[in-house]
Protein backbone atom coordinates (compact mmCIF):
# COMPACT_ATOMS: atom_id res chain seq x y z
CA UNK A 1 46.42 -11.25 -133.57
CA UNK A 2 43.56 -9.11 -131.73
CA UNK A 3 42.87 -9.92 -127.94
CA UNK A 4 39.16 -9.80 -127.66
CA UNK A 5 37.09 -8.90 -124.13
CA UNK A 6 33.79 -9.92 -123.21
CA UNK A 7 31.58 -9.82 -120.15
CA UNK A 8 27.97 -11.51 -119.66
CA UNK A 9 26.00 -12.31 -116.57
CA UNK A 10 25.22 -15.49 -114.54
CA UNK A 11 22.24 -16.53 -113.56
CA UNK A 12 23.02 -17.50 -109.47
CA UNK A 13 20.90 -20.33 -109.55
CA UNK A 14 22.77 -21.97 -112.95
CA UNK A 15 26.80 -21.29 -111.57
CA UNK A 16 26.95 -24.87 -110.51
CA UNK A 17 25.72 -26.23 -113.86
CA UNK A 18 27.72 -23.89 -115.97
CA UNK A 19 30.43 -24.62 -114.01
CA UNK A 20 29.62 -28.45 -114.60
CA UNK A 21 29.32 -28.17 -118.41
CA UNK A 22 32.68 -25.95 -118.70
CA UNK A 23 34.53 -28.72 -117.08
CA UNK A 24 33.45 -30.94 -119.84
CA UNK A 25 33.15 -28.70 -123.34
CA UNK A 26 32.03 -31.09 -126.13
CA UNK A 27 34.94 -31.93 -128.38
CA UNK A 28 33.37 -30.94 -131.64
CA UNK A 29 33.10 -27.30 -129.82
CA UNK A 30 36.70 -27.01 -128.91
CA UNK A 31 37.79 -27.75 -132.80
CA UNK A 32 35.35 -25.35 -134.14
CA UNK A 33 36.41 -22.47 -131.82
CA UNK A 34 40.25 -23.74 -133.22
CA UNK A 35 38.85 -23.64 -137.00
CA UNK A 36 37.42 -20.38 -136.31
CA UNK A 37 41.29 -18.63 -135.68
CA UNK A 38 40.16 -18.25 -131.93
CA UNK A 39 43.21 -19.65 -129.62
CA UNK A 40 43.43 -18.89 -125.75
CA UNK A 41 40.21 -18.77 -124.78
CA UNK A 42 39.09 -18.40 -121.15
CA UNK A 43 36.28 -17.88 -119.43
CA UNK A 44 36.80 -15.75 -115.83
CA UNK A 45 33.84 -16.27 -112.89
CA UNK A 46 33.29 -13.05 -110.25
CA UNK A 47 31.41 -14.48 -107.59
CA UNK A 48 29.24 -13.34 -105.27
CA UNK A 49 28.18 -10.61 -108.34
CA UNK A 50 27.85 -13.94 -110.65
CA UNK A 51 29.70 -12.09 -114.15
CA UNK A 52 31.58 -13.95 -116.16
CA UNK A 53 34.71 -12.30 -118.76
CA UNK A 54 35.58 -13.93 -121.49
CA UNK A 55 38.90 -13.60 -123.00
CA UNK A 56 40.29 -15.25 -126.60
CA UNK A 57 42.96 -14.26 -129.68
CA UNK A 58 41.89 -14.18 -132.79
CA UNK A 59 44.44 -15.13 -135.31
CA UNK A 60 42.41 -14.92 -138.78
CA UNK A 61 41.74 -12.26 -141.14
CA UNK A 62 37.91 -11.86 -141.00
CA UNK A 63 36.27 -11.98 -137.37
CA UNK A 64 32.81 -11.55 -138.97
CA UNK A 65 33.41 -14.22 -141.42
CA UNK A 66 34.69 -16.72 -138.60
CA UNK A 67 31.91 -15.66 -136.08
CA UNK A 68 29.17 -16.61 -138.68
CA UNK A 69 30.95 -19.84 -139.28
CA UNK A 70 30.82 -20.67 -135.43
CA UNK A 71 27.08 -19.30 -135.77
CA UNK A 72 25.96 -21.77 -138.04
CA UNK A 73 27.68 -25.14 -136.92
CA UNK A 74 24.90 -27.21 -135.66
CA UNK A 75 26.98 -28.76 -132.62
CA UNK A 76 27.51 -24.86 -132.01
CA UNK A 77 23.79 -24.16 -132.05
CA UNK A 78 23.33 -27.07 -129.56
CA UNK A 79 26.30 -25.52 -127.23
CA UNK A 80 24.33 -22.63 -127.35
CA UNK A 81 21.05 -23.85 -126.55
CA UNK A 82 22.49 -25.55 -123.26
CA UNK A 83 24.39 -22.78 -122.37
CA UNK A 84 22.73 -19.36 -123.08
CA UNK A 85 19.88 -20.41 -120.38
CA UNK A 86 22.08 -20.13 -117.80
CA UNK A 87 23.66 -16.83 -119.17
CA UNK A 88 22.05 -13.31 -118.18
CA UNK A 89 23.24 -10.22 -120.80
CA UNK A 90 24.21 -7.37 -119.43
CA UNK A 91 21.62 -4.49 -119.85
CA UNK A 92 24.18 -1.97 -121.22
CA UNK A 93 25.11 -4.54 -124.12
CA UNK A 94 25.37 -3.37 -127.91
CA UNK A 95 22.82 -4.56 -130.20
CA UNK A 96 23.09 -7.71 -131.72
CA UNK A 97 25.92 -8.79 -129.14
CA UNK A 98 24.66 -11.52 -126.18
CA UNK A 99 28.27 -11.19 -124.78
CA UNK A 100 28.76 -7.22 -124.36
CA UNK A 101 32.41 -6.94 -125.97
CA UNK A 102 34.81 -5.07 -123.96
CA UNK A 103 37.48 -1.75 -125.47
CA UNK A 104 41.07 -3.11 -124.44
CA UNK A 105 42.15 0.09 -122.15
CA UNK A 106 46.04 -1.86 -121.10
CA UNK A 107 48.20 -4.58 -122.32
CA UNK A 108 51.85 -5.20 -121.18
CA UNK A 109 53.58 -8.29 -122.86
């Protein structure tokens, strides 16, 4: 299992509609994030400063393989397309991330 980091901006005037569709993720989401060996997934809000950190485990074998899964489900695209308006990357991001993945620095179990 790898615990997996990521931070992303929001954009203030979309917190109460990302809020909104978070309380509500589309079904057909959910099971593809499950058939794509991610389990406990949260999302984390910092507000006033409007950043958001992710946090999952990933249980498979082949993160790239699983990512481009997600990537091309078409519910997944739609997901996407709803919520990535109301996202704002971070500046300092790597290429080819939208999420800038975080280095695990601590873990105590």
């Amino acid at each position: 299992m790898q615990r997996m980091g990521m931070m992303i901006g929001l954009k203030p005037e979309k917190v109460t509609e990302y809020k909104r569709l978070h309380a509500a993720v589309w079904p057909e989401v959910l099971s593809m994030i499950s058939a794509c060996n991610i389990r406990n997934y949260s999302i984390f809000l910092k507000e006033p400063e409007n950043l958001l950190f992710g946090y999952w485990e990933y249980h498979g074998a082949d993160f790239s393989a699983d990512a481009a899964k997600m990537a091309a489900d078409p519910t997944t695209q739609e997901w996407w397309a709803v919520c990535m308006p109301c996202q704002s990357p971070l500046e300092t991001r790597k290429d080819g991330e939208w999420w800038a993945m975080m280095d695990e620095v601590f873990h105590h179990e």
